[in-house]
C-alpha atoms as a PDB file:
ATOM      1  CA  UNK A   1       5.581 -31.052   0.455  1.00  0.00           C
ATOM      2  CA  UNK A   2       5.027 -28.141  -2.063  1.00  0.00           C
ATOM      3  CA  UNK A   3       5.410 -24.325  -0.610  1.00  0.00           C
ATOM      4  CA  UNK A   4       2.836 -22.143  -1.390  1.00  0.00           C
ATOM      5  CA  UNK A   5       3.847 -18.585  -2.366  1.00  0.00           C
ATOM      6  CA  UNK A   6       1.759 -16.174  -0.497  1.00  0.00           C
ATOM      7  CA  UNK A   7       1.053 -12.347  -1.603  1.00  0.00           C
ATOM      8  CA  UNK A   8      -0.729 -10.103   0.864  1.00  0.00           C
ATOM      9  CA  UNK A   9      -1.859  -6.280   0.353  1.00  0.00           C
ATOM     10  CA  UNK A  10      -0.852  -5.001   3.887  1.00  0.00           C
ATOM     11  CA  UNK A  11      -1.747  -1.190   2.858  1.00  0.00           C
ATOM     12  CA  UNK A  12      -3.418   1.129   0.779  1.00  0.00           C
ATOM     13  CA  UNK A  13      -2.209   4.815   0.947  1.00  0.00           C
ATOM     14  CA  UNK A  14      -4.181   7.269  -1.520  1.00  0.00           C
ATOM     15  CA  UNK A  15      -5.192  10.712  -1.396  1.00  0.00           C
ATOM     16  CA  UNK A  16      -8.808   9.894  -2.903  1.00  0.00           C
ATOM     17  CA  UNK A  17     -11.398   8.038  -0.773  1.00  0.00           C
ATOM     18  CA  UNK A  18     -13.017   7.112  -3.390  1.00  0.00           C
ATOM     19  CA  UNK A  19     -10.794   4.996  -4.746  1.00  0.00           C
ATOM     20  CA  UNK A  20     -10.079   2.432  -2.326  1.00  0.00           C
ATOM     21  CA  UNK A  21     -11.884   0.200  -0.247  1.00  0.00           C
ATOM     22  CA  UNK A  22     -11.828  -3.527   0.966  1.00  0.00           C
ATOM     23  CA  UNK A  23      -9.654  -5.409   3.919  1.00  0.00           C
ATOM     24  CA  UNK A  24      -6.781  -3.527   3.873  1.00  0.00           C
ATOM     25  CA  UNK A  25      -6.064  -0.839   6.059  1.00  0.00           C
ATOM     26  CA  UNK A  26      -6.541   2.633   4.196  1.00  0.00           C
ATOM     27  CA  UNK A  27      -4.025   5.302   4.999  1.00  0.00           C
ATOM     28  CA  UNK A  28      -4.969   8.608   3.835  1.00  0.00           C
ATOM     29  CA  UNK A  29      -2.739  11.713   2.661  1.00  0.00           C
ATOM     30  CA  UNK A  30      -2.946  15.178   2.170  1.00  0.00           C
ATOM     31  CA  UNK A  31      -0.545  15.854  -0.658  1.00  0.00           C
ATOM     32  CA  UNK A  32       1.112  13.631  -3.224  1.00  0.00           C
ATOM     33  CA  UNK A  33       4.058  13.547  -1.328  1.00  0.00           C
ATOM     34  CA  UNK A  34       3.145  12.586   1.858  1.00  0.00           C
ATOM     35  CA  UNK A  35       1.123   9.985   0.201  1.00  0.00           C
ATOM     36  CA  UNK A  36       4.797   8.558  -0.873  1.00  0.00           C
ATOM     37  CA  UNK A  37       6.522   9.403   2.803  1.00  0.00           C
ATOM     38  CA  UNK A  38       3.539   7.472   4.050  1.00  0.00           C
ATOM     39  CA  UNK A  39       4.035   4.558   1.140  1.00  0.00           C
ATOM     40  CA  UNK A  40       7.591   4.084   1.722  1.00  0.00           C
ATOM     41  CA  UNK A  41       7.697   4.831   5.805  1.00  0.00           C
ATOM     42  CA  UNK A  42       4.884   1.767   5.762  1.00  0.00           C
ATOM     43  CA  UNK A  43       6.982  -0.338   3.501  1.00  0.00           C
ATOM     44  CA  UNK A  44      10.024   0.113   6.018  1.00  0.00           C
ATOM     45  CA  UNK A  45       7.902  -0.944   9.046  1.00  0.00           C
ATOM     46  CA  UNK A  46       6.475  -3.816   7.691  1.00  0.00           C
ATOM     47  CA  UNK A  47       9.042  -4.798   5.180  1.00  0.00           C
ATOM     48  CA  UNK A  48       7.190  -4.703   2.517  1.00  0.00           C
ATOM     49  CA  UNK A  49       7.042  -3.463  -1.332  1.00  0.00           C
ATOM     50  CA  UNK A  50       5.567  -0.566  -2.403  1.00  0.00           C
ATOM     51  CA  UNK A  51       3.685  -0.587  -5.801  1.00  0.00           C
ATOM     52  CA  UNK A  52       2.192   2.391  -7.255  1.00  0.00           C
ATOM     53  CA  UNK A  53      -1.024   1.842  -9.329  1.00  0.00           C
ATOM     54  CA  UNK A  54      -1.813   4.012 -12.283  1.00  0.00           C
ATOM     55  CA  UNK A  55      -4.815   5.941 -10.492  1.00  0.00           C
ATOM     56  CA  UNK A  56      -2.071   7.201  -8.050  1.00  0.00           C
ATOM     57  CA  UNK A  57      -2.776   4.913  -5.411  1.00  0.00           C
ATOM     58  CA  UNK A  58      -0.187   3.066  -3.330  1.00  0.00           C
ATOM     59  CA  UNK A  59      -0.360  -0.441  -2.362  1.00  0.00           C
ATOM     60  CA  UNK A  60       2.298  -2.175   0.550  1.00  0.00           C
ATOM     61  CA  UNK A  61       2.558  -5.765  -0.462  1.00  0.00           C
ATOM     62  CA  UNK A  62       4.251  -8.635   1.162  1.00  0.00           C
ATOM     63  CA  UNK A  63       6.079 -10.910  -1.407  1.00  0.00           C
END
């Protein structure tokens, strides 16, 4: 049987509601930093990776 490798985006974090949308849960900050507290304190919780996109945006992912 062949094992199928499985990403999932478990969170978004941005300060710019404009720039993200779709089935993942949307966490909004304030401030550039709390934006990362919030990225990191997610990725802890849900033991995930955090990957920061080039418009700023944060995305949890499960590898």
């Amino acid at each position: 049987m062949r094992e199928v490798l499985r990403e999932d985006i478990i969170a978004v974090v941005t300060e710019d509601r404009t720039l993200a949308g779709g089935g993942a849960p949307i966490f909004y900050a304030g401030s550039a930093g709390e934006k990362e507290k919030l990225a990191l304190d997610l990725s802890r919780v849900t033991r995930g990776m955090v990957h920061q996109l080039d418009n700023g945006v944060y995305i949890v992912v499960r590898h």
